[in-house]
Protein backbone atom coordinates (compact mmCIF):
# COMPACT_ATOMS: atom_id res chain seq x y z
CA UNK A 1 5.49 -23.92 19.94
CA UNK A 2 3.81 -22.82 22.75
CA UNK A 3 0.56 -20.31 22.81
CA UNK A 4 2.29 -17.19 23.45
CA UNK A 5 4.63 -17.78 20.50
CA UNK A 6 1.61 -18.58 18.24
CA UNK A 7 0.05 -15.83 19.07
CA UNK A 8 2.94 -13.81 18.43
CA UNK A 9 3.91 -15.55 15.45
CA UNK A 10 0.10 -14.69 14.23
CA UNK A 11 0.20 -11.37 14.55
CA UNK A 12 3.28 -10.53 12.79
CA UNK A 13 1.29 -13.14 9.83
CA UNK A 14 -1.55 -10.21 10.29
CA UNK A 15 0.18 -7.43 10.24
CA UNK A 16 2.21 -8.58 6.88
CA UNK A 17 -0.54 -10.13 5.36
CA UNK A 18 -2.69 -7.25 5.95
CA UNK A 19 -0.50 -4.82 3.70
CA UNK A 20 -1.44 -6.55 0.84
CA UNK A 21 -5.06 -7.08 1.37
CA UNK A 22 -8.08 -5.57 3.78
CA UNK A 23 -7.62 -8.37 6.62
CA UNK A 24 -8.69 -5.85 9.59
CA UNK A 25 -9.10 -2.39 9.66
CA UNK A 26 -5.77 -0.28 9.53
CA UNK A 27 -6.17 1.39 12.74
CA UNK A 28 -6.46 -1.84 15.17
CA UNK A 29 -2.85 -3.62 13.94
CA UNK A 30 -1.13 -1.45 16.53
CA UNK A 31 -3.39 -3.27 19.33
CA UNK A 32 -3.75 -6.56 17.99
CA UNK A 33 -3.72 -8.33 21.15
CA UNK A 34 -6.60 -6.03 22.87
CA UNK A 35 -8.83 -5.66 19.74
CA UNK A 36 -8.62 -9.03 18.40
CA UNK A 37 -7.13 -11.90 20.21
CA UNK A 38 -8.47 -10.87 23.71
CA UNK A 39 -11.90 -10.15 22.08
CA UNK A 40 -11.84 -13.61 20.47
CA UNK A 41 -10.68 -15.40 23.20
CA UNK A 42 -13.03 -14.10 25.89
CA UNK A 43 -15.80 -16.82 24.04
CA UNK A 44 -13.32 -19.22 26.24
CA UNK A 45 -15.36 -18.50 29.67
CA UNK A 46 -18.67 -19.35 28.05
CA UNK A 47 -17.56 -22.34 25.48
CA UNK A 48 -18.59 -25.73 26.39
CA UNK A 49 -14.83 -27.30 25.81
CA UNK A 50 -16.16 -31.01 24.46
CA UNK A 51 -17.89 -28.98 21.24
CA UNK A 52 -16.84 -28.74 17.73
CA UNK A 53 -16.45 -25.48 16.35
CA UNK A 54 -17.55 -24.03 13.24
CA UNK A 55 -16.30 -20.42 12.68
CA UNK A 56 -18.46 -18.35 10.34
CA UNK A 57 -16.90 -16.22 7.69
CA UNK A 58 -13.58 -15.92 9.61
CA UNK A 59 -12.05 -13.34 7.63
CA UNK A 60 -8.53 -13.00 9.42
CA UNK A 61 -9.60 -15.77 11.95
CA UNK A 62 -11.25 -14.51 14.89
CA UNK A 63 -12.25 -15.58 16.55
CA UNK A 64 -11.93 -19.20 14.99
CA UNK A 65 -7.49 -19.44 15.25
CA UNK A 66 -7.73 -17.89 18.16
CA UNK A 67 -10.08 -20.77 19.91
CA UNK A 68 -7.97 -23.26 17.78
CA UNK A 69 -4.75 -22.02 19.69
CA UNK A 70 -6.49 -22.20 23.02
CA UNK A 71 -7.30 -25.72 22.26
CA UNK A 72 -10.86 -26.34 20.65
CA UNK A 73 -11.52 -28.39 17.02
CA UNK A 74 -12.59 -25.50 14.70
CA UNK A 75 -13.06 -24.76 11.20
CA UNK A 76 -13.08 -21.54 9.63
CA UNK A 77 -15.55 -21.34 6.90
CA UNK A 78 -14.27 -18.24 4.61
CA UNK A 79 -15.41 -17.73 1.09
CA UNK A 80 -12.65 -15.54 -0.16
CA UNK A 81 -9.94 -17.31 -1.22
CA UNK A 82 -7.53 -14.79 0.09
CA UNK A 83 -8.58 -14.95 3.52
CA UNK A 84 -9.09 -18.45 2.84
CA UNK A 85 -4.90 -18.65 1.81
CA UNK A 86 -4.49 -16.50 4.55
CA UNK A 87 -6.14 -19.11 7.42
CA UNK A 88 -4.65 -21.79 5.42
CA UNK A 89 -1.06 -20.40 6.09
CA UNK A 90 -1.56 -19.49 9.97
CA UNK A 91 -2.63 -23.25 9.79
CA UNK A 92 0.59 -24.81 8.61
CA UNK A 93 2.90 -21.63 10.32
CA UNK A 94 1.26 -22.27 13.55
CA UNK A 95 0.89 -25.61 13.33
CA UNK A 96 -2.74 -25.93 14.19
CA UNK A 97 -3.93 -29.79 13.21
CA UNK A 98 -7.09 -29.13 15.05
CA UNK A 99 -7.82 -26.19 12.66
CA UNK A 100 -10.17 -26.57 9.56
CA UNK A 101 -9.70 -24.30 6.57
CA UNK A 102 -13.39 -24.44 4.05
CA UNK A 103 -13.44 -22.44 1.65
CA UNK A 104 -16.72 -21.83 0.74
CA UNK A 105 -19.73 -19.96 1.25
CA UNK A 106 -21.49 -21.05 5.00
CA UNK A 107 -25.03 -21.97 3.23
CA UNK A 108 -22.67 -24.78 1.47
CA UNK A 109 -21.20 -26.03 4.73
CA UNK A 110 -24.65 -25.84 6.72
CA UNK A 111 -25.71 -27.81 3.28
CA UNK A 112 -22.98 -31.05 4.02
CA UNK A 113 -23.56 -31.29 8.17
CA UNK A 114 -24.95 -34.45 9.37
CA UNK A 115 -28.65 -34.31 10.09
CA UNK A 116 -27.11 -34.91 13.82
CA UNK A 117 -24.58 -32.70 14.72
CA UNK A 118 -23.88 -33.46 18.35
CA UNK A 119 -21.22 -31.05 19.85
CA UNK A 120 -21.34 -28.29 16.89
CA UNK A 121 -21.34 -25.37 17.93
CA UNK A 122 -21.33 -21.94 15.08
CA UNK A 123 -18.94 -18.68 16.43
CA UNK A 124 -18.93 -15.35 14.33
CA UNK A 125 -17.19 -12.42 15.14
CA UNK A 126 -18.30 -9.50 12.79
CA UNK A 127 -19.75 -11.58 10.35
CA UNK A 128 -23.61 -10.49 9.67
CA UNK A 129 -26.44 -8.99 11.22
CA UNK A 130 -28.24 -11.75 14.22
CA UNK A 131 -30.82 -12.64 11.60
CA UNK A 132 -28.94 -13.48 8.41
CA UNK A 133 -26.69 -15.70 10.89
CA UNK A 134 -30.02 -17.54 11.72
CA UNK A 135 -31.28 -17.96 7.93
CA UNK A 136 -28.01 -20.19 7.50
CA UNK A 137 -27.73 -22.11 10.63
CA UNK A 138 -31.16 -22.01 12.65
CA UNK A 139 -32.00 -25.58 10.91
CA UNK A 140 -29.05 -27.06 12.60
CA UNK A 141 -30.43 -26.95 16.00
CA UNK A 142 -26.61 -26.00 16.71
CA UNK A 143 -25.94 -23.61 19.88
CA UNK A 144 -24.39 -20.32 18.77
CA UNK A 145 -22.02 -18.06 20.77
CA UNK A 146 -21.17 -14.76 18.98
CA UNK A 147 -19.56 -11.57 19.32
CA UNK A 148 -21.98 -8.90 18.37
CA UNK A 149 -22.10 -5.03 18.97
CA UNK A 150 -23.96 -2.81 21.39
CA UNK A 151 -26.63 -2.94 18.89
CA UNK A 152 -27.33 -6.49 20.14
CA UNK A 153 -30.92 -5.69 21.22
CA UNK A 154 -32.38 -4.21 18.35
CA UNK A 155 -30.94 -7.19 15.85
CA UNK A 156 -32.68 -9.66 18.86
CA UNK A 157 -35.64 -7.88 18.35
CA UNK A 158 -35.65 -7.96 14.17
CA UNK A 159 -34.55 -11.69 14.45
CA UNK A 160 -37.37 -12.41 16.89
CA UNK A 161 -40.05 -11.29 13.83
CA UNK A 162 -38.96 -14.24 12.18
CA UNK A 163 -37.25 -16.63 14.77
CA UNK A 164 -38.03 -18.43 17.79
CA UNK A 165 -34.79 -18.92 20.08
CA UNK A 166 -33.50 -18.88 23.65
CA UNK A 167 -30.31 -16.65 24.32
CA UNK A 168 -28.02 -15.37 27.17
CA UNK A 169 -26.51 -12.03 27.26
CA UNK A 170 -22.50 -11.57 28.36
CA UNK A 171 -21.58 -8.08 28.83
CA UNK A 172 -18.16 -8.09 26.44
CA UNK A 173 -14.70 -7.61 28.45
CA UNK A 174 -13.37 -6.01 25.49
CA UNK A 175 -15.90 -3.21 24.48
CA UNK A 176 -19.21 -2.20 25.23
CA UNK A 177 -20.50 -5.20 22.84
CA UNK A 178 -21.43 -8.49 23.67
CA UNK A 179 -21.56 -12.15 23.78
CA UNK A 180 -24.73 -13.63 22.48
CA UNK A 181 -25.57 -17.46 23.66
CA UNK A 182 -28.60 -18.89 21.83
CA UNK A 183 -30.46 -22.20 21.50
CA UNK A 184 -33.14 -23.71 20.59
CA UNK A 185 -33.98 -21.46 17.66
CA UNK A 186 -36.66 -22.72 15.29
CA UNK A 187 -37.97 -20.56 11.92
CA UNK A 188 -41.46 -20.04 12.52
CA UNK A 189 -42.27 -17.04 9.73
CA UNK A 190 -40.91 -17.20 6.57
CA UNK A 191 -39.44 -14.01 4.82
């Protein structure tokens, strides 16, 4: 199946899964492509493409299906089971064996890593605010690439109270958000 058809094949999955429970918001099914896929899949010009993936809270899976598609090893870490049944099925109707379904909450998965996890990287797309995403992953040492809002610089600024990290700004090409690269972060103030 090539990408095209997956991604054709996933939104008609969204749209049908989506009228029984609150996958996206109502309003964006009619411009799935624009508000979702091509938002998700703009973390393509800034992903290393030898890293591991590890989508948090994926929800309807972006943008972790959508960087599975395009070629990367992810797994979507969703504690809902629905959405979690949801991922599951765009793995098996997409057929998507470098896709990860765990279901479970992403303190948990942070919890089972390797103390050396070379090539992880964590993605979020509308998951939490920049400083709840650091409280669960920061120890990792893991690079982070998210989609965040144009709130970005006020959530840098309430993360850097309690967080120490390098990052890189990408002006979105979907929205007046952006693309948040960071490194390096270490906890140096404890809540």
């Amino acid at each position: 199946m090539k990408n095209s058809v997956k991604f054709e094949r996933y939104a008609s999955m969204l749209r049908e899964w989506s009228g029984r429970m609150n996958l996206v918001a109502p309003s964006t099914l009619n411009d799935i492509e624009n508000r979702h896929f091509a938002d998700s899949a703009q973390l393509a010009d800034v992903l290393p493409r030898d890293v591991y993936i590890a989508d948090l809270g994926s929800g309807a899976g972006f943008p972790g299906v959508v960087l599975a598609i395009m070629g990367w090893r992810v797994t979507c870490i969703e504690s809902i089971g629905k959405k979690a049944a949801f991922l599951s099925a765009l793995k098996q109707d997409l057929d998507l064996p470098n896709l990860t379904v765990y279901h479970g909450r992403v303190e948990d998965f942070v919890r089972q890593l390797p103390a050396k996890s070379d090539n992880l990287v964590f993605t979020a797309r509308a998951f939490a605010s920049l400083t709840k995403i650091l409280d669960y992953v920061c120890s990792t040492n893991c690079r982070l690439f998210l989609l965040k809002g144009r709130e970005i610089e006020s959530e840098i600024a309430a993360a850097k109270q309690y967080y120490d990290f390098e990052y890189d700004l990408t002006p979105s090409k979907t929205g007046d958000g952006f693309i948040i690269s960071i490194r390096n972060c270490r906890q140096f103030h404890v809540k």
